[in-house]
Protein backbone atom coordinates (compact mmCIF):
# COMPACT_ATOMS: atom_id res chain seq x y z
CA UNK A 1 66.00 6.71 -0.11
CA UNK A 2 65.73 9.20 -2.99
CA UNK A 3 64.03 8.01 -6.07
CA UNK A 4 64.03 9.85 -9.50
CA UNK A 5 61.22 10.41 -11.09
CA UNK A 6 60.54 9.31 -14.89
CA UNK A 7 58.36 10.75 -17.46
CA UNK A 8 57.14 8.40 -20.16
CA UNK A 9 57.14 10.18 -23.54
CA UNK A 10 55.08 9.50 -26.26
CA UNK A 11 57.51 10.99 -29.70
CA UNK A 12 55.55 11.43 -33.01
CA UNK A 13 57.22 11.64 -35.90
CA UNK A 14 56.78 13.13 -39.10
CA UNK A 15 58.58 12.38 -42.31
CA UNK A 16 62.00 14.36 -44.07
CA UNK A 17 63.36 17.09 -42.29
CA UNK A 18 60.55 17.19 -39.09
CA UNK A 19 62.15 13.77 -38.26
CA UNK A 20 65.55 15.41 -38.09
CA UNK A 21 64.35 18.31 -35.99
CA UNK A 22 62.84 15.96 -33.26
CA UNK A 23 65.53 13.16 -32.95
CA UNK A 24 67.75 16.34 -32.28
CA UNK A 25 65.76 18.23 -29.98
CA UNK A 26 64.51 14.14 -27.99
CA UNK A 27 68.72 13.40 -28.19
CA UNK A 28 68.59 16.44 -25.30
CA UNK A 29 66.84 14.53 -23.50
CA UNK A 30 67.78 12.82 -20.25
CA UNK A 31 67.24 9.53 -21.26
CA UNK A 32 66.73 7.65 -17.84
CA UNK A 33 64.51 11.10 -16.76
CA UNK A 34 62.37 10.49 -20.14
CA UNK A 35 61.70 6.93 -19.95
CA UNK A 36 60.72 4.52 -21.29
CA UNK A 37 59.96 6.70 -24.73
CA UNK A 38 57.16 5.74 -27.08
CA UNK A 39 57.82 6.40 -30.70
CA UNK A 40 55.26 6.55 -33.32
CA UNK A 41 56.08 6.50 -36.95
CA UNK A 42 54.46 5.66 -40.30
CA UNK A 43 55.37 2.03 -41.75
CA UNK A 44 56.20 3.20 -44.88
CA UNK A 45 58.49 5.76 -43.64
CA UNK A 46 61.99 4.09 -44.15
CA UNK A 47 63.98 6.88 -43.64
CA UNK A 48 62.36 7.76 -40.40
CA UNK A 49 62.69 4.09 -39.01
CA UNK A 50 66.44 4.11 -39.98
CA UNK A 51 67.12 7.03 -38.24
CA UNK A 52 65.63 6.41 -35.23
CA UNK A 53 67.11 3.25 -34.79
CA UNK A 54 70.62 4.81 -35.61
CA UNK A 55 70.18 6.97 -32.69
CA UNK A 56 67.97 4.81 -30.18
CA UNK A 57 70.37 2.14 -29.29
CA UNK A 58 67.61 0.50 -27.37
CA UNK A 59 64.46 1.19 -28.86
CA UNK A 60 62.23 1.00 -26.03
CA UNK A 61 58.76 1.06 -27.97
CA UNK A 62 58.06 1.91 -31.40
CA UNK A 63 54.49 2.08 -32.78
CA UNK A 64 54.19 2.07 -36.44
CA UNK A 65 50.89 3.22 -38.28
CA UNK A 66 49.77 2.25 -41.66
CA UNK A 67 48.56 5.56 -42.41
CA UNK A 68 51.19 8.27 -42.68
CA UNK A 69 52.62 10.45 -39.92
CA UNK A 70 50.50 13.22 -41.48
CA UNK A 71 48.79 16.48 -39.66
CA UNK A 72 45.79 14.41 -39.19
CA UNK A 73 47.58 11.16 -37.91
CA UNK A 74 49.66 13.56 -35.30
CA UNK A 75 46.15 15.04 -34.65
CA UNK A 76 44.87 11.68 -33.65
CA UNK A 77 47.38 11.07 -31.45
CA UNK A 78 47.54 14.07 -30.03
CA UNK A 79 43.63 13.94 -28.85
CA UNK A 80 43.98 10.71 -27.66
CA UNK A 81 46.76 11.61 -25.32
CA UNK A 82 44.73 15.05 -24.47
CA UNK A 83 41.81 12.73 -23.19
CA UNK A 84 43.98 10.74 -21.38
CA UNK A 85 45.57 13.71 -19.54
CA UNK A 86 41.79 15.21 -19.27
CA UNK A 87 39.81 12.50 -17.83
CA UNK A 88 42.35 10.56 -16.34
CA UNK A 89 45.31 13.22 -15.46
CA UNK A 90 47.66 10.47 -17.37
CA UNK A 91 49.32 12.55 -19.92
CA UNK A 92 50.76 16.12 -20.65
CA UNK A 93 50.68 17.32 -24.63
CA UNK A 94 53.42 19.31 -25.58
CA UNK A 95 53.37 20.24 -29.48
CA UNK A 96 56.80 21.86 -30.90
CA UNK A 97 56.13 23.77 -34.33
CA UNK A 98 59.42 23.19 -37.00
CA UNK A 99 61.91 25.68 -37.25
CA UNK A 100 60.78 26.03 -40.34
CA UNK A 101 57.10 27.85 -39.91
CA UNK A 102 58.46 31.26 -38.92
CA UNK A 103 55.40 33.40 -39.83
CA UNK A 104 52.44 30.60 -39.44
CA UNK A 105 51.80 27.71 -38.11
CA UNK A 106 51.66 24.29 -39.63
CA UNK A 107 48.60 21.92 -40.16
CA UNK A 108 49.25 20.25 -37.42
CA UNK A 109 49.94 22.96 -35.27
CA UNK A 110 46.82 25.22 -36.52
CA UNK A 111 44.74 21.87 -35.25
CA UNK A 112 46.51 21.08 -32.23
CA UNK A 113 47.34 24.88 -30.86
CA UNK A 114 44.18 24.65 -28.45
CA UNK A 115 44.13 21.54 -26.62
CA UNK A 116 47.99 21.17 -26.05
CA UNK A 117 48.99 22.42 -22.47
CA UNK A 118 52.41 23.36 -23.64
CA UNK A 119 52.50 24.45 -27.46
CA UNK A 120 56.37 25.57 -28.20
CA UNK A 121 57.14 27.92 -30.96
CA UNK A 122 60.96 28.29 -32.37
CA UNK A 123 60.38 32.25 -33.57
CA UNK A 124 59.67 35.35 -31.45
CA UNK A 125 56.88 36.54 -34.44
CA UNK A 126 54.94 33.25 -33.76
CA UNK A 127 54.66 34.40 -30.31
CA UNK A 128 53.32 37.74 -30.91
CA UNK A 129 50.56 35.66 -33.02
CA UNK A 130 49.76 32.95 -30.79
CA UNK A 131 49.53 34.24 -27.19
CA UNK A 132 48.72 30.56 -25.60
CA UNK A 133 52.61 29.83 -27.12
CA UNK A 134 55.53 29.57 -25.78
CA UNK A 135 58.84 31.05 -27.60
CA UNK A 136 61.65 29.25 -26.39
CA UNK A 137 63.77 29.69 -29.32
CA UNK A 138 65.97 27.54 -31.66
């Protein structure tokens, strides 16, 4: 009997366009591969909430924070996942930079960069700047 393997994933997101960028790039997903998928998003961020739920038809999980989905809230998140992975081998972080930083990273990348074990960048420049990244393009 062959069984598949699924990976839970844990989905931050930010607010405006960021949101946008990740609900694309988690819609190429495999969604019984990537399951069950944790989302996190700020409580005041209607816009977020209303698109997730357009595209999730089943939201699995969805964690909302009263504090916004800012650098430092994805930076909490973030460490707590790296300690999990760390002293329990329970999680993998994987940090994509926007499409839009093409010649620096964000705040949230800049803080995150050294304890992610996968840290995607969207522009071959970033690469050349950031040799623990990975360019994987747009």
């Amino acid at each position: 009997m062959v069984t598949e393997k699924t990976v839970k994933t844990l989905v931050v997101l930010g607010s405006g366009g960021h949101t946008g960028e990740m609900l694309k790039m988690v819609a190429t997903l495999d969604p019984f591969c990537y399951s069950p998928r944790v989302y996190v998003v700020a409580a005041t961020d209607a816009i977020s909430l209303k698109r997730l739920s357009q595209m999730e038809e089943r939201l699995q999980l969805l964690v909302t924070v009263h504090r916004s989905s800012s650098p430092m809230g994805q930076e909490r998140v973030c460490r707590y996942a790296f300690q999990l992975y760390y002293f329990a081998s329970l999680a993998r972080v994987v940090f994509i930079e926007s499409l839009c930083r093409v010649q620096s990273l964000s705040l949230s990348g800049r803080m995150l960069y050294r304890i992610t074990d996968d840290f995607i960048v969207q522009w071959p420049q970033l690469k050349d700047k950031y040799p623990r990244s990975k360019y994987m393009g747009r």
